[in-house]
N, C-alpha and C. Protein backbone atom coordinates (compact mmCIF):
# COMPACT_ATOMS: atom_id res chain seq x y z
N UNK A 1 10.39 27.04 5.61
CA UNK A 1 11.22 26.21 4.76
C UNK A 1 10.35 25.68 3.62
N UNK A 2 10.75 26.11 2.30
CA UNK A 2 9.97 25.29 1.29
C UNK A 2 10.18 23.96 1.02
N UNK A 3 9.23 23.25 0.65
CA UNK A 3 9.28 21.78 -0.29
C UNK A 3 9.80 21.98 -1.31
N UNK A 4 11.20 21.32 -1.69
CA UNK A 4 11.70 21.30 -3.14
C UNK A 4 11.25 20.42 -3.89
N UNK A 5 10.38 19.55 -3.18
CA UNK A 5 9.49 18.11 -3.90
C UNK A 5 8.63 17.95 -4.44
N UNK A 6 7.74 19.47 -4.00
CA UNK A 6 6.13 19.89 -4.64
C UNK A 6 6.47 20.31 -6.12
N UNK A 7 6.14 20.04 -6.65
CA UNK A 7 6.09 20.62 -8.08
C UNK A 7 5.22 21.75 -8.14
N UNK A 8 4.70 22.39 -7.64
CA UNK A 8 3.49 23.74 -7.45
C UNK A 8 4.42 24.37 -6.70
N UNK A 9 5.66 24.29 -6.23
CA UNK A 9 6.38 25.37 -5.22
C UNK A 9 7.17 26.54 -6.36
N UNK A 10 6.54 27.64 -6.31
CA UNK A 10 7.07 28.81 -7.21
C UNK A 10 8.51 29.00 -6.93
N UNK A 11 9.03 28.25 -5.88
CA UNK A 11 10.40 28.73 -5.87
C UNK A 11 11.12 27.62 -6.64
N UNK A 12 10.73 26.68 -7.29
CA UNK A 12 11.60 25.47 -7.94
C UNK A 12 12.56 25.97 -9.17
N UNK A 13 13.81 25.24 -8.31
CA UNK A 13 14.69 26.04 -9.67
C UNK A 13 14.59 24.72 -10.69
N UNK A 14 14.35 25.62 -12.00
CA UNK A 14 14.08 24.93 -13.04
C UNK A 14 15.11 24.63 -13.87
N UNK A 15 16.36 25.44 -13.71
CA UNK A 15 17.60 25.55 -14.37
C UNK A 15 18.13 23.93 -13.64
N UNK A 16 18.28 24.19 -12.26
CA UNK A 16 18.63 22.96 -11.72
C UNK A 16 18.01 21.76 -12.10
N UNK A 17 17.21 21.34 -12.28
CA UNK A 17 16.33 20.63 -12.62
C UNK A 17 16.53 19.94 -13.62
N UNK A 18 16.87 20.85 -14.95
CA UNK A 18 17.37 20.86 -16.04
C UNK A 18 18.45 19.80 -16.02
N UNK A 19 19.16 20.76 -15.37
CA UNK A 19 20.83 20.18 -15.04
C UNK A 19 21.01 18.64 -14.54
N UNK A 20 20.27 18.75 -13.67
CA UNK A 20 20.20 17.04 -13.38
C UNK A 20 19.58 16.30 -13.93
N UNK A 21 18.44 16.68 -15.01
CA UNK A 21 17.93 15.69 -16.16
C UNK A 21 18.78 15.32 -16.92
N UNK A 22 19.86 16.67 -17.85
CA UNK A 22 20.92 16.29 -18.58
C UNK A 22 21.88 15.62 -18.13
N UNK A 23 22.64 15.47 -17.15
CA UNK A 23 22.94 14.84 -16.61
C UNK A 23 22.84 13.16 -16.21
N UNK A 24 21.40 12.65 -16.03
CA UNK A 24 21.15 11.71 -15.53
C UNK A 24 21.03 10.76 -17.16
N UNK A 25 20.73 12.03 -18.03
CA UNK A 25 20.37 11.25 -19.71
C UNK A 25 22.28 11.12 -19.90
N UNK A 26 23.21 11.63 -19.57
CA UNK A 26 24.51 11.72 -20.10
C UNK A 26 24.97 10.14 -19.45
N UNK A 27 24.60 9.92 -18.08
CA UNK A 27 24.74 8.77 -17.71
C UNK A 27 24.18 7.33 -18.30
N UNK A 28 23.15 7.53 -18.66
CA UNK A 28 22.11 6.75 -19.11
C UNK A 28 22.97 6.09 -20.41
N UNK A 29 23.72 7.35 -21.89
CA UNK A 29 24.46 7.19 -22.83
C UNK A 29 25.24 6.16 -22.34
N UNK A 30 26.09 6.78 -21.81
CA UNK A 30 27.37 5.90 -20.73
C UNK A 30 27.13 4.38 -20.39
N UNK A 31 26.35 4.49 -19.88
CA UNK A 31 25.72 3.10 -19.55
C UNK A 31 25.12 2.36 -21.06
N UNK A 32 25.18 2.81 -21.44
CA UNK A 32 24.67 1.79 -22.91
C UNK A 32 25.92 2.02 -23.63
N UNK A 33 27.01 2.95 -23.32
CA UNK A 33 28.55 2.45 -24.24
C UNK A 33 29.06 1.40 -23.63
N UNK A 34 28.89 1.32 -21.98
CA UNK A 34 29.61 0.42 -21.48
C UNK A 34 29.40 -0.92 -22.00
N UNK A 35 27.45 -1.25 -22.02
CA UNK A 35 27.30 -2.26 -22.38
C UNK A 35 27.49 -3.09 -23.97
N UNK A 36 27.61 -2.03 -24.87
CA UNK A 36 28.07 -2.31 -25.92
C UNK A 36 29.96 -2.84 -25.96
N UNK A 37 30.37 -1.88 -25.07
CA UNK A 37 32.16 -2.45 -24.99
C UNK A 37 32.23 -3.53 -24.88
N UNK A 38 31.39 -3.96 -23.58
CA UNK A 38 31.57 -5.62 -22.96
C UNK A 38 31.37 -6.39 -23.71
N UNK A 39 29.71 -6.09 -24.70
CA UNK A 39 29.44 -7.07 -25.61
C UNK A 39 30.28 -7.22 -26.69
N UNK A 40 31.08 -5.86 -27.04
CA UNK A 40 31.98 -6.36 -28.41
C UNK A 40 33.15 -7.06 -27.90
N UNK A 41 33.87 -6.70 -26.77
CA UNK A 41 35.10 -7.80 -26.36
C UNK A 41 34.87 -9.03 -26.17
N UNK A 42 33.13 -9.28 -25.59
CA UNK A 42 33.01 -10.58 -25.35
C UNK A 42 32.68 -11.35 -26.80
N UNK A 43 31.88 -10.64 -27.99
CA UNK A 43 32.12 -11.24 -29.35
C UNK A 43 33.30 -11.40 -29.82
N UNK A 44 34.33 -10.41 -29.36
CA UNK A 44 35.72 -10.48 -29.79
C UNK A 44 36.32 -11.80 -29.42
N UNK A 45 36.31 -11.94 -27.93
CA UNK A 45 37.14 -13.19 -27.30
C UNK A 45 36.27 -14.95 -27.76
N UNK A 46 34.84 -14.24 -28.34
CA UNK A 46 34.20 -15.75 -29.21
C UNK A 46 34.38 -15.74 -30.32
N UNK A 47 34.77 -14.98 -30.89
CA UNK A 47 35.47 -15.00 -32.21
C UNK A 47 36.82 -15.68 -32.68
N UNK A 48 37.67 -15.24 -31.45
CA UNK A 48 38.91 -15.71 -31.35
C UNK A 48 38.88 -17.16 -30.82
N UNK A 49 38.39 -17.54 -30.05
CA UNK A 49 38.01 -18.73 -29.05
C UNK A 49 37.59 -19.92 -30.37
N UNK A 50 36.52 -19.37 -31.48
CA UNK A 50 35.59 -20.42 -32.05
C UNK A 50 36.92 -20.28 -33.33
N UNK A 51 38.07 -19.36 -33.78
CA UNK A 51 38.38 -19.17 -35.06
C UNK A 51 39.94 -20.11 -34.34
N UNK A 52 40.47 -20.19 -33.57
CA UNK A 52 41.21 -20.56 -33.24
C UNK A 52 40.80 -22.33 -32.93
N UNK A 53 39.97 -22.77 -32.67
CA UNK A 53 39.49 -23.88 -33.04
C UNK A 53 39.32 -24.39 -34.17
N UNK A 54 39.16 -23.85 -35.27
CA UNK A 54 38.72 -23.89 -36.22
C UNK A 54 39.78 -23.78 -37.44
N UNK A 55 39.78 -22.79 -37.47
CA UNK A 55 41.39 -22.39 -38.82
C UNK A 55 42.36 -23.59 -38.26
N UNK A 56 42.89 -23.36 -37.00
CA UNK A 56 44.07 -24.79 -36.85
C UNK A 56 43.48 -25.52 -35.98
N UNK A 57 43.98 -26.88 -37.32
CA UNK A 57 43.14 -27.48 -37.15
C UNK A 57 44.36 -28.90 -36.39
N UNK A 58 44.98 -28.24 -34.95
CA UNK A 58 45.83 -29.31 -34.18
C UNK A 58 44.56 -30.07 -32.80
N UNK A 59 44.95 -30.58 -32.20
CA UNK A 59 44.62 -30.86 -30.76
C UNK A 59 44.57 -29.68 -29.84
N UNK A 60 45.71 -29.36 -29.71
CA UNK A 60 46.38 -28.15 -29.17
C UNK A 60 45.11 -26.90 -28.91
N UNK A 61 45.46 -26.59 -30.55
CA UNK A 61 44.20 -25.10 -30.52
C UNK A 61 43.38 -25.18 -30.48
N UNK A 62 42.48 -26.43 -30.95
CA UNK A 62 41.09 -27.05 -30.41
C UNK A 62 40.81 -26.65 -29.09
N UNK A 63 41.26 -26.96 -27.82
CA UNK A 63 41.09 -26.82 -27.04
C UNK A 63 42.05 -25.42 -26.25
N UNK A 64 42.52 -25.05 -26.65
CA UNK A 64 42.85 -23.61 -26.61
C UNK A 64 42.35 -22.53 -27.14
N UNK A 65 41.26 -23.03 -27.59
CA UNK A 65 39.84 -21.86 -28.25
C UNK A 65 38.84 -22.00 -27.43
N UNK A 66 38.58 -23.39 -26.50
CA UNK A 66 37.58 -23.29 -25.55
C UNK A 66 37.69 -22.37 -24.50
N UNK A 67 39.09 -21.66 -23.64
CA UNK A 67 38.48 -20.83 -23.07
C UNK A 67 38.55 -19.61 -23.31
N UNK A 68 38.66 -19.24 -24.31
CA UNK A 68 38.42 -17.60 -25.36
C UNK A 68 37.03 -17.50 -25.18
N UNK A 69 36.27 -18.97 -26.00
CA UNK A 69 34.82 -19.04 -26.07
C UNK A 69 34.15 -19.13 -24.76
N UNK A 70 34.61 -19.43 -23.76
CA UNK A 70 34.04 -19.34 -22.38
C UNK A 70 33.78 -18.13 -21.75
N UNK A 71 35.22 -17.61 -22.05
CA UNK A 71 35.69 -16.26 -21.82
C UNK A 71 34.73 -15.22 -22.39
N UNK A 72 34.39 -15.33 -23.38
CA UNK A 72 33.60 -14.24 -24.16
C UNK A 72 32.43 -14.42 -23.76
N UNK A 73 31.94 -15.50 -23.35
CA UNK A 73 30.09 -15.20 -22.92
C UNK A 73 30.37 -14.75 -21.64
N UNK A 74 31.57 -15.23 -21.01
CA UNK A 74 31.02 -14.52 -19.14
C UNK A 74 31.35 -12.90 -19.41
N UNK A 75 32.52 -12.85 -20.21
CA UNK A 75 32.48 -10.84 -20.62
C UNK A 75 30.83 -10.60 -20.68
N UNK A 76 30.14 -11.21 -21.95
CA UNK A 76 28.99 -10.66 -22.29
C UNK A 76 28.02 -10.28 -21.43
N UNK A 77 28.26 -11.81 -20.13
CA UNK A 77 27.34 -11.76 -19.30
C UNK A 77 27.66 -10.86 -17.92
N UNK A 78 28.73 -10.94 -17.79
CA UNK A 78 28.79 -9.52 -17.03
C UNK A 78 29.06 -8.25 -17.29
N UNK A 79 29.04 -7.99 -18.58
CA UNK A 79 28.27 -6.87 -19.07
C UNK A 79 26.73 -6.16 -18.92
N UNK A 80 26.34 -7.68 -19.13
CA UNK A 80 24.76 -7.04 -19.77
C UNK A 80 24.20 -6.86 -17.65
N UNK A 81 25.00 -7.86 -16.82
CA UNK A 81 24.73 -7.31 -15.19
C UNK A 81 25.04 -6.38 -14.57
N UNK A 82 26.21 -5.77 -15.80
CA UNK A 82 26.30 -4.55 -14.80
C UNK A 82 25.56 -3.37 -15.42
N UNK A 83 25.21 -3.59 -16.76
CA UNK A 83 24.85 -2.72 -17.20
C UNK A 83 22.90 -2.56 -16.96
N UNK A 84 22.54 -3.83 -16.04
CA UNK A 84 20.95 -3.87 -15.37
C UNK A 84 21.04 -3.16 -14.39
N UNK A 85 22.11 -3.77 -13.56
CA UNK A 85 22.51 -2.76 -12.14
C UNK A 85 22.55 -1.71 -12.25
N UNK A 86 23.32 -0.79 -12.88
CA UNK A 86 23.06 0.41 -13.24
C UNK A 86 21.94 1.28 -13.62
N UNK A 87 21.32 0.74 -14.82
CA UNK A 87 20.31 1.20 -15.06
C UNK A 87 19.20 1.18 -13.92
N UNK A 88 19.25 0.38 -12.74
CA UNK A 88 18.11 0.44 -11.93
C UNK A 88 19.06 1.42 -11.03
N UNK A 89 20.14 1.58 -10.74
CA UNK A 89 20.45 3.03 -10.02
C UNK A 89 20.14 4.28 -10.37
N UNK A 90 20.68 4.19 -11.80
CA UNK A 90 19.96 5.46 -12.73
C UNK A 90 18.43 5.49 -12.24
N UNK A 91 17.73 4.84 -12.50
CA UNK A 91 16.06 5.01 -12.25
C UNK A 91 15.84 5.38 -11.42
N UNK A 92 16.25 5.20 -10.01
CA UNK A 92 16.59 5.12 -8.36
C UNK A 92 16.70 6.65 -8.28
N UNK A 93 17.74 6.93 -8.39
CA UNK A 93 18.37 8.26 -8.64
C UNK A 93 17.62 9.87 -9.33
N UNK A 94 16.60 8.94 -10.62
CA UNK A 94 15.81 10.23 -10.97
C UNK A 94 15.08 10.16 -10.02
N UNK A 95 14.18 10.07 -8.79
CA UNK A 95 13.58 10.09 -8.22
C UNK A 95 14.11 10.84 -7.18
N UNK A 96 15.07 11.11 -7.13
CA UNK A 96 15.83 12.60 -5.70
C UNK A 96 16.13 13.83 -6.30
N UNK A 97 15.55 13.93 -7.95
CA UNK A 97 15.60 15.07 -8.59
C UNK A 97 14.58 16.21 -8.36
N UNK A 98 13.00 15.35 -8.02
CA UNK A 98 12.19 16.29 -7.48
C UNK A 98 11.14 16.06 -8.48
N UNK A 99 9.88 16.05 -8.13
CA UNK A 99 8.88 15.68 -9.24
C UNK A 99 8.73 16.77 -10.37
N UNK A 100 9.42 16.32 -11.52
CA UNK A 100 9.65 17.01 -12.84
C UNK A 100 7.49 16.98 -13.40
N UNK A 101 7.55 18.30 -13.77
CA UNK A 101 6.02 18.50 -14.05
C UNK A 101 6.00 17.90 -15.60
N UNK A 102 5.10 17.73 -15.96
CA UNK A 102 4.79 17.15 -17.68
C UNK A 102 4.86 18.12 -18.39
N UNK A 103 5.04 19.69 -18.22
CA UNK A 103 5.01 20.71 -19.25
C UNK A 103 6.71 21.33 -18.97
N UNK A 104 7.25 20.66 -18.36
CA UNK A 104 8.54 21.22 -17.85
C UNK A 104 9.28 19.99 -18.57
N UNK A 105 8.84 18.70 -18.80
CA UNK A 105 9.67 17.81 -19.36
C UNK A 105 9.36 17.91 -20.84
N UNK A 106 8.08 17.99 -21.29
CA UNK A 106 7.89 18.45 -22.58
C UNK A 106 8.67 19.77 -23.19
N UNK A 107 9.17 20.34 -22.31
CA UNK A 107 9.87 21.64 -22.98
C UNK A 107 11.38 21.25 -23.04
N UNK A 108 11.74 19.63 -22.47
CA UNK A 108 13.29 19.51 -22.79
C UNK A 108 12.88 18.94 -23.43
N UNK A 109 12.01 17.95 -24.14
CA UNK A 109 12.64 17.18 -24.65
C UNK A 109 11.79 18.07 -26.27
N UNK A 110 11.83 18.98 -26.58
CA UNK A 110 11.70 19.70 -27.99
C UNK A 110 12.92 19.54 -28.67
């Protein structure tokens, strides 16, 4: 039975290898759209939160802009947690790909 873990094993498929690098970088994208979504809805809902305070100028919307503005930092902030969490799965994860050699990663990333 060979080691698929050795990087010196002549039988390592390199195509595969490949495949799950691209792959793990396609996720990686993903994970930084997500965290950009969260952050723009959560600027969105402080936008609305601080402009709705602001333009009308009642009792009322004063305090009917506070929880837009509340609203929008916990978006932000559970954005930017899920988007840590992830990224340490991603990291987690390249590591069951198999030790990628330095002349095998230099040739993807040309």
């Amino acid at each position: 039975m060979t080691n698929v873990m050795n990087n010196t094993d002549p039988t390592l498929n390199k195509d595969l290898i490949l495949r799950e690098y691209l792959a793990i970088e396609r996720t990686k994208m993903a994970n930084h759209r997500t965290l950009l979504s969260f952050l723009r809805t959560g600027l969105y809902f402080l936008v609305a939160g601080s402009t709705l305070g602001q333009l009308i100028d009642t009792y009322f919307w004063k305090y009917m802009g506070l929880p837009f503005t509340i609203s929008g930092i916990i978006i932000a902030a559970l954005g930017l947690i899920n988007y840590l969490r992830s990224r340490r799965k991603i990291t987690d994860s390249r590591l069951q790909i198999g030790k990628i050699t330095d002349d095998f990663l230099s040739s993807v990333n040309r």
